[in-house]
N, C-alpha and C. Protein backbone atom coordinates (compact mmCIF):
# COMPACT_ATOMS: atom_id res chain seq x y z
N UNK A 1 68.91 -33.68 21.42
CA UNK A 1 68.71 -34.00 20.02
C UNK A 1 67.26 -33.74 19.59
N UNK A 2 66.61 -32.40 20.04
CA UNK A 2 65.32 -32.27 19.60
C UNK A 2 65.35 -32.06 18.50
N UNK A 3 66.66 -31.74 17.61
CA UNK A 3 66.19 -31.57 16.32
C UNK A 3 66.02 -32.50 15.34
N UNK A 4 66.82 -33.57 16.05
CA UNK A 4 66.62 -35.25 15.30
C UNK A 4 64.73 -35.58 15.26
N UNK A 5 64.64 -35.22 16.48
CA UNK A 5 62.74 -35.60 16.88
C UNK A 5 62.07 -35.15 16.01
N UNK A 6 62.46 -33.52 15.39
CA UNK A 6 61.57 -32.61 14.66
C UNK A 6 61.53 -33.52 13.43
N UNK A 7 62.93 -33.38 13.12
CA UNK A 7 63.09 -34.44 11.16
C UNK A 7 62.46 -35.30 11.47
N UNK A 8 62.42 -36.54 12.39
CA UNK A 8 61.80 -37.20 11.77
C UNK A 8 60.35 -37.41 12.42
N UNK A 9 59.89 -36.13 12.69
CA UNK A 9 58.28 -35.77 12.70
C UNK A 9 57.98 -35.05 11.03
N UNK A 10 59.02 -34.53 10.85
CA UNK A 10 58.38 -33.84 9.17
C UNK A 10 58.85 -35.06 8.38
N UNK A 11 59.86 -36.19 8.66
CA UNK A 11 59.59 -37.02 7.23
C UNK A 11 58.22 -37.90 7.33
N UNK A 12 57.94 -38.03 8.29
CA UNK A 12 56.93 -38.70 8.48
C UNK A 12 55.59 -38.21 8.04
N UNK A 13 55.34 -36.61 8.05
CA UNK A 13 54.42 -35.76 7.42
C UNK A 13 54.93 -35.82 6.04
N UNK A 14 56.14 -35.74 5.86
CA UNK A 14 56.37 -35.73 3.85
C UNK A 14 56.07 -37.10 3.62
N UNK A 15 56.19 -38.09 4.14
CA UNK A 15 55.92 -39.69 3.39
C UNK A 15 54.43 -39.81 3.50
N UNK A 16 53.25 -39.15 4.37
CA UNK A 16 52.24 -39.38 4.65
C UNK A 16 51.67 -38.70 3.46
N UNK A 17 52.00 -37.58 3.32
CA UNK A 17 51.56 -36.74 2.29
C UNK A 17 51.83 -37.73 0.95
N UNK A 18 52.87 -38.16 0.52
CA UNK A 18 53.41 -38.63 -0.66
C UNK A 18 52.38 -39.48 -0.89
N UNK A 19 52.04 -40.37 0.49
CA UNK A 19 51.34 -41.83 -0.14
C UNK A 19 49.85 -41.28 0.13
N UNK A 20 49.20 -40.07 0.56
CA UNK A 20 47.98 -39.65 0.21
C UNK A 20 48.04 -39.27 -1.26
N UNK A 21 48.96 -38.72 -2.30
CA UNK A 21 49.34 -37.96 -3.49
C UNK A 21 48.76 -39.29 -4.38
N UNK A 22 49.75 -40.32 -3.82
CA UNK A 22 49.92 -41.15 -4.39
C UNK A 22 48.31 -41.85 -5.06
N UNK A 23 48.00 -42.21 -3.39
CA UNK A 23 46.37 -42.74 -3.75
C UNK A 23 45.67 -42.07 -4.73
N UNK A 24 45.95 -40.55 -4.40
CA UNK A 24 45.03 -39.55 -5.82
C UNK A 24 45.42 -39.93 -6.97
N UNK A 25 46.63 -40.28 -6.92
CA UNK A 25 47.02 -40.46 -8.41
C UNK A 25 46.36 -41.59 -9.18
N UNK A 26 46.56 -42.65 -8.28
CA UNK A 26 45.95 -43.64 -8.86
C UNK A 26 44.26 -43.85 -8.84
N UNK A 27 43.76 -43.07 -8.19
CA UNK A 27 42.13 -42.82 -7.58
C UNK A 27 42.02 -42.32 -9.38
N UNK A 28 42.82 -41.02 -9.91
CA UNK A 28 42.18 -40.27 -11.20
C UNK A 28 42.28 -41.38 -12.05
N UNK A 29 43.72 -41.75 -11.95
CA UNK A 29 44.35 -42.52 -13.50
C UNK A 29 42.63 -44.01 -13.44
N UNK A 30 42.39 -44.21 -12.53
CA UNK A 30 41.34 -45.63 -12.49
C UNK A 30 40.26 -44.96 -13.22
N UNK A 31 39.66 -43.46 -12.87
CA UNK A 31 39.00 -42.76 -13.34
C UNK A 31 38.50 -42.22 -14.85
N UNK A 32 40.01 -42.05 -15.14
CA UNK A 32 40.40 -41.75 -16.58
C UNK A 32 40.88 -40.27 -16.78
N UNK A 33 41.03 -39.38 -15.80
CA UNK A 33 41.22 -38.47 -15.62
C UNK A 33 42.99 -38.74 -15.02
N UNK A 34 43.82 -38.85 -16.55
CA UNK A 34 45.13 -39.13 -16.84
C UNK A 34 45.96 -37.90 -16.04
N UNK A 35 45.17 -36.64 -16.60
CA UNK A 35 46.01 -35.13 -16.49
C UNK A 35 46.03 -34.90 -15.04
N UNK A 36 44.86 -35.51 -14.16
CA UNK A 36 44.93 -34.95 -12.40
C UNK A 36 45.78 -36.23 -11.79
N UNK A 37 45.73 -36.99 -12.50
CA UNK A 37 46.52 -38.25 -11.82
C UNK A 37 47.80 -38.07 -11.88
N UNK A 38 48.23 -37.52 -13.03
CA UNK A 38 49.81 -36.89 -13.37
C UNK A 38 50.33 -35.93 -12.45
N UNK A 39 49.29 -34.97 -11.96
CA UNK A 39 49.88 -33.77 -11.00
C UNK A 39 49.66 -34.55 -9.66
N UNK A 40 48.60 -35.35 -9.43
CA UNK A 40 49.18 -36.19 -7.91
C UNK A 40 50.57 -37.11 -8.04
N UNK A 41 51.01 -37.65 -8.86
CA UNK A 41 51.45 -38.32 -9.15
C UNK A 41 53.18 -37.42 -9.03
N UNK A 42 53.32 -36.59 -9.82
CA UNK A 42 54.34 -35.28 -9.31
C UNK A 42 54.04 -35.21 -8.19
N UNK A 43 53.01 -34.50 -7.39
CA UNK A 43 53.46 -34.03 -6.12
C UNK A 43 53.35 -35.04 -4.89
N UNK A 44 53.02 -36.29 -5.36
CA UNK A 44 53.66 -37.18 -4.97
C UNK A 44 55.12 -37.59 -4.45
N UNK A 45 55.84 -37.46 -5.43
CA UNK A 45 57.35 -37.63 -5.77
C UNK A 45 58.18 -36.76 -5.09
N UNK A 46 57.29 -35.41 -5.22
CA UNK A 46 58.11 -34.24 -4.59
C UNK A 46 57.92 -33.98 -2.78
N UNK A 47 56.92 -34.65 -2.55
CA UNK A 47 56.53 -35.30 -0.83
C UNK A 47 57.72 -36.21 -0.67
N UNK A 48 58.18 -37.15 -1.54
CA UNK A 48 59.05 -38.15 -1.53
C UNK A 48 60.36 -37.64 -1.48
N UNK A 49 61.02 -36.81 -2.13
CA UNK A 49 61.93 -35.84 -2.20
C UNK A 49 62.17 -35.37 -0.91
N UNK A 50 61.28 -34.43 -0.60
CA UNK A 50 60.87 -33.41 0.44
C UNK A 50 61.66 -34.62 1.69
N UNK A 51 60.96 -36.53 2.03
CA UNK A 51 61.17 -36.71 3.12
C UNK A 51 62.76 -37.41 3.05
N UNK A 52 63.19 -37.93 1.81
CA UNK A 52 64.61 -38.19 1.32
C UNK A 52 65.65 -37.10 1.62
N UNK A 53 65.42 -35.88 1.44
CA UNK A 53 66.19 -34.52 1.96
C UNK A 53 66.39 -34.56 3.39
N UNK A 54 65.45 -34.55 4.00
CA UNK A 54 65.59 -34.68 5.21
C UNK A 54 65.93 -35.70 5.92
N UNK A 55 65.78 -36.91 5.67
CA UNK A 55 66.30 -37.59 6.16
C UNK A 55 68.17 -37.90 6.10
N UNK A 56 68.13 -37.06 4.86
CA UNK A 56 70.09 -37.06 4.73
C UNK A 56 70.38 -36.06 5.35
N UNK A 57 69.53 -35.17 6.21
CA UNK A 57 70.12 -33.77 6.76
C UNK A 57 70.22 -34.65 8.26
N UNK A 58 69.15 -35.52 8.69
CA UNK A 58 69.46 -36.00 9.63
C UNK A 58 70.44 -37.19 10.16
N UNK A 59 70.17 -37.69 9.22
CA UNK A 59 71.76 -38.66 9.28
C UNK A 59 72.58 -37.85 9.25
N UNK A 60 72.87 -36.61 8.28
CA UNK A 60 74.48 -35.77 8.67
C UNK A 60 74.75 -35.40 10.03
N UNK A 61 73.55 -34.51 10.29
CA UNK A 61 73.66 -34.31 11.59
C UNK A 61 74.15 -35.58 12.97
N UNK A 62 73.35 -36.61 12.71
CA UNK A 62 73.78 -37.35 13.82
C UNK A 62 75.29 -37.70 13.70
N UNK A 63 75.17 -38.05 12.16
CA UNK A 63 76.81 -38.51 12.05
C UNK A 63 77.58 -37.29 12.90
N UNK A 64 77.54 -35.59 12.06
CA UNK A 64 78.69 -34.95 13.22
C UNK A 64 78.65 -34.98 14.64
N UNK A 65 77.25 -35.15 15.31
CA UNK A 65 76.69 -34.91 16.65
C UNK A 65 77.96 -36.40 17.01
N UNK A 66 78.04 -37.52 16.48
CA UNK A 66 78.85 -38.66 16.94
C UNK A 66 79.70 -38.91 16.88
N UNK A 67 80.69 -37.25 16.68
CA UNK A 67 82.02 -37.51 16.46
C UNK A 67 82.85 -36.50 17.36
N UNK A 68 81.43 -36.29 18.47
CA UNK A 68 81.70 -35.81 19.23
C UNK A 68 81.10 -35.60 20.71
N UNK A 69 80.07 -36.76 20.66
CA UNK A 69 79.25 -37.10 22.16
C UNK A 69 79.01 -38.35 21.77
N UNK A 70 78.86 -39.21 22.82
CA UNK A 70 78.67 -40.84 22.44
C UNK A 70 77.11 -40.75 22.58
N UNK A 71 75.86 -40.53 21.95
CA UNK A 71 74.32 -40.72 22.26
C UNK A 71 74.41 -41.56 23.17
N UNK A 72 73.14 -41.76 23.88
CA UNK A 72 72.39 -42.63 24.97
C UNK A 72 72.09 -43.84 24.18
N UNK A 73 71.98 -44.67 24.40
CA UNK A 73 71.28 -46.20 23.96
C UNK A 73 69.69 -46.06 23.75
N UNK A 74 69.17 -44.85 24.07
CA UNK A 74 67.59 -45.17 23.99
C UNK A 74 67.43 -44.02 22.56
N UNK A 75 68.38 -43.30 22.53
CA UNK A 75 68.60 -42.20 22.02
C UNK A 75 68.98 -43.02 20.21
N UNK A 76 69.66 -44.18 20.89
CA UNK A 76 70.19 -45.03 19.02
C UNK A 76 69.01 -45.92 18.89
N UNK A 77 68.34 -46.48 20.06
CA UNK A 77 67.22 -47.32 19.50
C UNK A 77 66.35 -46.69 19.06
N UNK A 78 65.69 -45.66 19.50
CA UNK A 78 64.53 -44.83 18.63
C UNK A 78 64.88 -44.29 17.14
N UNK A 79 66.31 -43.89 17.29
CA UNK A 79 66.21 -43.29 15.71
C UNK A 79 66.44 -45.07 14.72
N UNK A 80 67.08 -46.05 15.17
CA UNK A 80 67.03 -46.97 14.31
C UNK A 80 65.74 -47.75 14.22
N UNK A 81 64.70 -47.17 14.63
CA UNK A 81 63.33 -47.80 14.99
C UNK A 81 62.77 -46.97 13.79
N UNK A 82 63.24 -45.56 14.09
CA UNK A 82 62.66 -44.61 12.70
C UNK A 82 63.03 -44.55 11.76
N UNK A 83 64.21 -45.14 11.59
CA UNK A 83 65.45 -45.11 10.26
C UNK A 83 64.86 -46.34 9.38
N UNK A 84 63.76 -47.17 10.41
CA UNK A 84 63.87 -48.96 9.74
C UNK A 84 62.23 -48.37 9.23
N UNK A 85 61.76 -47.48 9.83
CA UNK A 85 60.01 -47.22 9.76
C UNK A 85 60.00 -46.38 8.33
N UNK A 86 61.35 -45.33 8.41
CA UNK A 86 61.06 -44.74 6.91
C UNK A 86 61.45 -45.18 5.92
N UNK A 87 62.48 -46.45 6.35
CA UNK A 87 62.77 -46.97 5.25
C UNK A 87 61.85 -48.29 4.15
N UNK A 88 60.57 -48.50 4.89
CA UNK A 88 59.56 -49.33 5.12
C UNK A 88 58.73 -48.25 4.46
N UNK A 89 58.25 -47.31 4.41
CA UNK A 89 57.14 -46.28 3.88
C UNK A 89 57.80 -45.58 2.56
N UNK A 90 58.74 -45.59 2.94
CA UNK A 90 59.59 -45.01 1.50
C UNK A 90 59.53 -45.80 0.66
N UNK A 91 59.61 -47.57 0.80
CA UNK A 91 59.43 -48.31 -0.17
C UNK A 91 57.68 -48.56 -0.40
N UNK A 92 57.16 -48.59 0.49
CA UNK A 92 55.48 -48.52 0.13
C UNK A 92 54.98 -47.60 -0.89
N UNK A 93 56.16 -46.12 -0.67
CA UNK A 93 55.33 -45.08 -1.63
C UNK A 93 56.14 -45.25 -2.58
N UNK A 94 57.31 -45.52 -3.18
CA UNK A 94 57.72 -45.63 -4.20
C UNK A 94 57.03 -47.11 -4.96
N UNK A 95 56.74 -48.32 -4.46
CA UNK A 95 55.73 -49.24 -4.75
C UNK A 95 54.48 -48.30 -5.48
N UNK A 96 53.88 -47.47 -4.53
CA UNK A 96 52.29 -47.13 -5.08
C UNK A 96 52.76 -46.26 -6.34
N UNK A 97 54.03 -45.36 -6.35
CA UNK A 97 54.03 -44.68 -7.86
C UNK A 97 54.27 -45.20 -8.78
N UNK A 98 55.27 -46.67 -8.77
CA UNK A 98 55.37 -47.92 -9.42
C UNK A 98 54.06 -47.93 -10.27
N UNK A 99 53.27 -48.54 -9.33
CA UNK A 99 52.53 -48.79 -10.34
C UNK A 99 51.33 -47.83 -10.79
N UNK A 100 51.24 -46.46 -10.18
CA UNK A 100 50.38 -45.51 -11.25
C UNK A 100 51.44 -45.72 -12.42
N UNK A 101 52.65 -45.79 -12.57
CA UNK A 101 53.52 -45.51 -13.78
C UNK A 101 53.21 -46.59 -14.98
N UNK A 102 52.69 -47.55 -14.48
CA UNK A 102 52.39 -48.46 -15.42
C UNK A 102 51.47 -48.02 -16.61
């Protein structure tokens, strides 16, 4: 299942990215510089996107991979360790665009 490892090495680069976007966004908007805070603030969202995509490519995948090999037990604890970690950062960065939106 190296390809489970890869996804969720790139959602973890798309959520990292999102909540660096994010900080910019809110770094300009404090600034007053509305118009650069808006384009972090987009490519923010689209980091967010980017790690939401993938993460449903990887749940598909495991789902078919399990309807037809039973995984290892170390093999279900790591991805529900990562499943609980992105679901924890996903709400952090949707929190930080929260409130640039204000």
């Amino acid at each position: 299942m190296r390809e489970i490892k890869e996804m969720t090495c790139q959602i973890k680069d798309e959520l990292e990215g999102a909540k660096d976007y994010a900080k910019m966004a809110t770094h300009y908007k404090e600034m007053g510089d509305t118009q650069t805070g808006k384009m972090y603030y987009d490519m923010a969202n689209d980091e967010l996107k980017h790690a939401m995509n993938i993460h449903g490519i990887a749940v598909k995948l495991i789902e078919e991979k399990r309807k037809t090999v039973t995984p290892p037990q170390y093999m279900l604890d790591m991805w529900k360790e990562e499943h609980d970690e992105y679901i924890e950062e996903t709400a952090k960065t949707k929190y930080m665009l929260a409130e640039f939106a204000k």
